[in-house]
Protein backbone atom coordinates (compact mmCIF):
# COMPACT_ATOMS: atom_id res chain seq x y z
CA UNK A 1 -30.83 93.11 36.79
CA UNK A 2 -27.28 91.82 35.98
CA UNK A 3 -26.50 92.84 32.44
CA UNK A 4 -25.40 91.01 29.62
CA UNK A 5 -21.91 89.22 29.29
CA UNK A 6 -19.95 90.21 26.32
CA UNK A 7 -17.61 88.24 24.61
CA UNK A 8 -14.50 89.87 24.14
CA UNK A 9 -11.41 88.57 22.08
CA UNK A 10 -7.80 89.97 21.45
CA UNK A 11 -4.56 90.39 18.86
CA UNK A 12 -1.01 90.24 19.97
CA UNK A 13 1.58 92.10 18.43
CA UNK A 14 4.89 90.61 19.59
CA UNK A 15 7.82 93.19 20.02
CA UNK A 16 11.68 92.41 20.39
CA UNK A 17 12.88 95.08 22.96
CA UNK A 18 16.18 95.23 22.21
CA UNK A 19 17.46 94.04 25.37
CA UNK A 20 18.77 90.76 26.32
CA UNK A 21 20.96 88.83 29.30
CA UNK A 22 24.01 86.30 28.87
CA UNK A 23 24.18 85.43 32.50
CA UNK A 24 21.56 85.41 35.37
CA UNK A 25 22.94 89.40 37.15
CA UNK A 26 21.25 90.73 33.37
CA UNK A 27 18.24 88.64 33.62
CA UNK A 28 17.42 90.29 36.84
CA UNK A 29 18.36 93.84 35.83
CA UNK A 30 16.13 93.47 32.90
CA UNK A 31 13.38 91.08 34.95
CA UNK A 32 13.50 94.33 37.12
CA UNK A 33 13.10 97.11 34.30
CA UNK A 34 11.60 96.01 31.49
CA UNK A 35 7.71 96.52 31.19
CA UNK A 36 5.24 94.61 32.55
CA UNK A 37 3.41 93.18 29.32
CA UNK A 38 7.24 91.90 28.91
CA UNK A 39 7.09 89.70 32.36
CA UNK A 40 3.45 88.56 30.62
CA UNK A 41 4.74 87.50 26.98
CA UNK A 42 7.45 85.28 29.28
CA UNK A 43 5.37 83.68 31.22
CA UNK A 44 2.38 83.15 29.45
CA UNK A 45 4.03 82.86 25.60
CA UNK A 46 3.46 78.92 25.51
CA UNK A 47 0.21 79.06 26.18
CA UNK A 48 -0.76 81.68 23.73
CA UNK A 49 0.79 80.04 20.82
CA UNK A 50 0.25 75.84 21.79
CA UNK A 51 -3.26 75.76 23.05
CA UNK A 52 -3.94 72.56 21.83
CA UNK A 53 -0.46 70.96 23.80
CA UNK A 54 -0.32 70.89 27.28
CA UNK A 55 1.32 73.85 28.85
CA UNK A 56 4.18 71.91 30.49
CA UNK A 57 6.99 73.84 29.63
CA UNK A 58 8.31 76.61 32.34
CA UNK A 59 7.93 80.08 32.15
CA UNK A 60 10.47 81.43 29.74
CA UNK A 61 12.97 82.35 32.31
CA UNK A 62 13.20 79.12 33.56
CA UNK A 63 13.49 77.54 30.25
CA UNK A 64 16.72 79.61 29.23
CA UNK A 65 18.49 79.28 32.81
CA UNK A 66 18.33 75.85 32.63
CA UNK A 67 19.14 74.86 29.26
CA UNK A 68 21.53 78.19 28.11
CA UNK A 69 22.98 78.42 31.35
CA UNK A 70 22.68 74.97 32.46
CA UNK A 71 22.04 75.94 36.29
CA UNK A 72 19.52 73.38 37.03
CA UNK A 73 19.32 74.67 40.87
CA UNK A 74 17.95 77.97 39.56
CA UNK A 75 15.85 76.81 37.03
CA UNK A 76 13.55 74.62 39.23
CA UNK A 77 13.14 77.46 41.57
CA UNK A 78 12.16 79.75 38.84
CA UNK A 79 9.89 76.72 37.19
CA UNK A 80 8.18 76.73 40.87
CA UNK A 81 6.68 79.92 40.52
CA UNK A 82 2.91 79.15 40.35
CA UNK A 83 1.21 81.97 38.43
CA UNK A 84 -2.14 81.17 39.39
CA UNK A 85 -1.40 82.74 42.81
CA UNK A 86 -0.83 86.38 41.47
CA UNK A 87 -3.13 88.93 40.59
CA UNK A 88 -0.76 91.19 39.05
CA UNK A 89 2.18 91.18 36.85
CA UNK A 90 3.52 93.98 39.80
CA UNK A 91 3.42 90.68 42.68
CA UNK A 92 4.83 87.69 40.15
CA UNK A 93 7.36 90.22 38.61
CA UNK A 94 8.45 90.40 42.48
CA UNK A 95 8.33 86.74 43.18
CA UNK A 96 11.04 86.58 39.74
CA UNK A 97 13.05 89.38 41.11
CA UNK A 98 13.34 87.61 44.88
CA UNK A 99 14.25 84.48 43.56
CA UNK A 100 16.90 85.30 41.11
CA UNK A 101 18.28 87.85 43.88
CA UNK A 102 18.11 85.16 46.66
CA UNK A 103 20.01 82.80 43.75
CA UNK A 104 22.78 85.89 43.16
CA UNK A 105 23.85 86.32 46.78
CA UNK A 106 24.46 82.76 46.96
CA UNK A 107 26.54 82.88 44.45
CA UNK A 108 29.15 85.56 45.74
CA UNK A 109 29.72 87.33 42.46
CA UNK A 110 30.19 84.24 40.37
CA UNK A 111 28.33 84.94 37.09
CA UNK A 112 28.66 82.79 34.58
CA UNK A 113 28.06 83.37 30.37
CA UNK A 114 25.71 81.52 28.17
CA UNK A 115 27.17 80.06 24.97
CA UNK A 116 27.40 83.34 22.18
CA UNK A 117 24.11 83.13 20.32
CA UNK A 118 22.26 81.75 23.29
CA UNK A 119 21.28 85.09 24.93
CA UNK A 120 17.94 86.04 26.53
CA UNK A 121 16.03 87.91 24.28
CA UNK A 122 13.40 89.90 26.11
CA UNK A 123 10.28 90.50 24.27
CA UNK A 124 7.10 91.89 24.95
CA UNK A 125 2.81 91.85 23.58
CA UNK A 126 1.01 94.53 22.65
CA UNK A 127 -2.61 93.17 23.11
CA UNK A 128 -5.69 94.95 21.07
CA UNK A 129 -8.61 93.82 22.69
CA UNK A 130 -11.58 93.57 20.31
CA UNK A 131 -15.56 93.57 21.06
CA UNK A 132 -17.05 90.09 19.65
CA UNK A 133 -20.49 89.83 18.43
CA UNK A 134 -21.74 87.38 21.25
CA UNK A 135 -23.44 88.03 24.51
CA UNK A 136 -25.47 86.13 27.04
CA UNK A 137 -28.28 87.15 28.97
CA UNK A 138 -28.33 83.52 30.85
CA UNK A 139 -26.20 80.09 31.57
CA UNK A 140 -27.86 78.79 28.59
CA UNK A 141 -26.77 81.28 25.80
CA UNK A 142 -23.53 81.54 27.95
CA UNK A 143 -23.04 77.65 27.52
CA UNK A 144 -24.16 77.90 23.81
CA UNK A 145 -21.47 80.58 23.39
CA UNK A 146 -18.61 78.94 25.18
CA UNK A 147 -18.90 76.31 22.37
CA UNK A 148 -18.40 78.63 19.10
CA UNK A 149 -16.49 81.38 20.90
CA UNK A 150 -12.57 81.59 19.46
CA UNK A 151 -9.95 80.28 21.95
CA UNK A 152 -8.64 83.86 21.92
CA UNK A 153 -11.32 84.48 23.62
CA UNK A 154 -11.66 82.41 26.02
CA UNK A 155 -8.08 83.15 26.87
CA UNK A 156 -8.86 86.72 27.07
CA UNK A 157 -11.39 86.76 29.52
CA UNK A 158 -9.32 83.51 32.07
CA UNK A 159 -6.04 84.75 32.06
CA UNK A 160 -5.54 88.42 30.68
CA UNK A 161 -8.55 89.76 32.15
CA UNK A 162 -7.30 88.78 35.79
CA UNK A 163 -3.70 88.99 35.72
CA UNK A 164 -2.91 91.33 33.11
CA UNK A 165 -5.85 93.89 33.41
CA UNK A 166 -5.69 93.33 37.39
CA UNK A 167 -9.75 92.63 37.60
CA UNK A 168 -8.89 90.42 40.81
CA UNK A 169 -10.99 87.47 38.85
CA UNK A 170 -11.41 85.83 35.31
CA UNK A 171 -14.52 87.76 33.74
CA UNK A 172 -16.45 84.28 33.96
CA UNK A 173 -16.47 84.69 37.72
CA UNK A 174 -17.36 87.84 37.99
CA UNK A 175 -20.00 87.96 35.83
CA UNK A 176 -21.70 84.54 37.27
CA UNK A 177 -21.53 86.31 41.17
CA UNK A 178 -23.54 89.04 39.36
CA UNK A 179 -26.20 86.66 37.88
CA UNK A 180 -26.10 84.95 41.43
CA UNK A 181 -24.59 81.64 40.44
CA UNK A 182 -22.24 82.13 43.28
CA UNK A 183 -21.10 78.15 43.15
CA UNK A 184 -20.54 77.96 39.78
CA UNK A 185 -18.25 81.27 39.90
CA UNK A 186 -16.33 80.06 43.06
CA UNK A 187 -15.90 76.84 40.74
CA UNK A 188 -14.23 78.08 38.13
CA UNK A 189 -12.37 80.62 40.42
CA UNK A 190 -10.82 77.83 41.66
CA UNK A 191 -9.61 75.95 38.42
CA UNK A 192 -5.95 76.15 37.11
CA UNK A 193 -6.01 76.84 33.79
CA UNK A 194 -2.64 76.51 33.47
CA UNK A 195 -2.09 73.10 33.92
CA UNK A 196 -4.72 71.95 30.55
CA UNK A 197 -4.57 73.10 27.35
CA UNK A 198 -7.17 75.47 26.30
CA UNK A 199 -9.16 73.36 24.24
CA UNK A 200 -9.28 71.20 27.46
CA UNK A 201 -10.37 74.63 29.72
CA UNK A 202 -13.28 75.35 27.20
CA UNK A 203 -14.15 71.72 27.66
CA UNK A 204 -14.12 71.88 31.43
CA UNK A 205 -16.14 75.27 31.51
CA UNK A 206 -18.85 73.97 29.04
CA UNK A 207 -19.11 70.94 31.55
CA UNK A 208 -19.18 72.92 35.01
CA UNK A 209 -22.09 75.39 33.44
CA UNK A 210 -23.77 72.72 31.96
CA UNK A 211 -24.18 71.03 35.25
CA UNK A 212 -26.19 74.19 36.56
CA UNK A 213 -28.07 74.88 33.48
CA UNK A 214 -31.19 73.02 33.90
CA UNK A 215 -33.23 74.60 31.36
């Protein structure tokens, strides 16, 4: 028997690292040292702290090379990097690193400054992940507790639990392929939940289990 799902939730602690870049070579020497909950907070900041806005902005990277640096070129490429494909921070750290390297050797040594003021200041999360009081034995209760669960949450167990923690899947999935609702988990395998706010996500999960709750 497939045990209970429990709802987890989590803190951030945001930390200034002391490290930043004025021109793209220091963005990839730090994009290549600094830790990986660092590579997270950048690419995953926006959503954290606008859940109810659509998560249109780039990653954080892409944000200062375009408008500190004003290198437009770069800034789409770094923009195109689709997190949803990676299952670790090691891979999309790498997809960073080969696309501002690829962007350096085109440029032949020129390295231009941003404007004093307008560094990159990297920055990183300490996450405490916290047991909730909620669990579900069923699709029912697990419906029921989508609705009242915190977005932190929901967050926790879709993107963190994946990417940052390296489970391969959001928790959701996993947990359904346990219960044998093997549709339902490819389902929301399948979703991006980076391209809808959160409130929309929790929205669109309520609906998809809904649809196989017949009880």
């Amino acid at each position: 028997m497939a045990e209970r799902f429990r709802f987890y939730t989590r803190l951030n602690l945001v930390e200034l690292l002391g490290r930043q870049a004025k021109n793209v070579a220091e963005l990839l020497q730090g994009v290549r040292q600094v830790p990986g909950s660092s590579i997270y907070y950048h690419t995953h900041r926006f959503l954290q702290q606008h859940h109810y806005l659509s998560p249109e902005p780039p990653n954080d990277f892409a944000f200062w090379v375009t408008n500190s640096l004003g290198v437009d070129v770069l800034g789409e490429r770094l923009a195109s990097v689709d997190t949803c494909k990676f299952r670790s921070i090691r891979s999309l750290r790498e997809k960073f690193i080969e696309t501002l390297e690829s962007y350096v050797r085109e440029q032949n040594s020129r390295n231009t400054d941003c404007q004093g003021g307008e560094e990159f200041h990297f920055m990183s999360c300490r996450t405490f992940i916290l047991p909730t009081s909620y669990e579900a034995q069923n699709l029912k209760e697990f419906r029921e507790i989508l609705e009242r669960v915190s977005i932190s949450s929901i967050y926790f167990h879709i993107f963190e639990a994946r990417l940052r923690l390296e489970r391969g899947e959001n928790d959701f999935s996993n947990w359904l392929e346990e219960i044998g609702q093997k549709k339902l988990a490819r389902e929301i395998s399948r979703l991006d939940p980076y391209t809808i706010t959160l409130e929309g996500l929790r929205k669109d999960l309520i609906r998809r289990v809904s649809q196989y709750d017949k009880d």
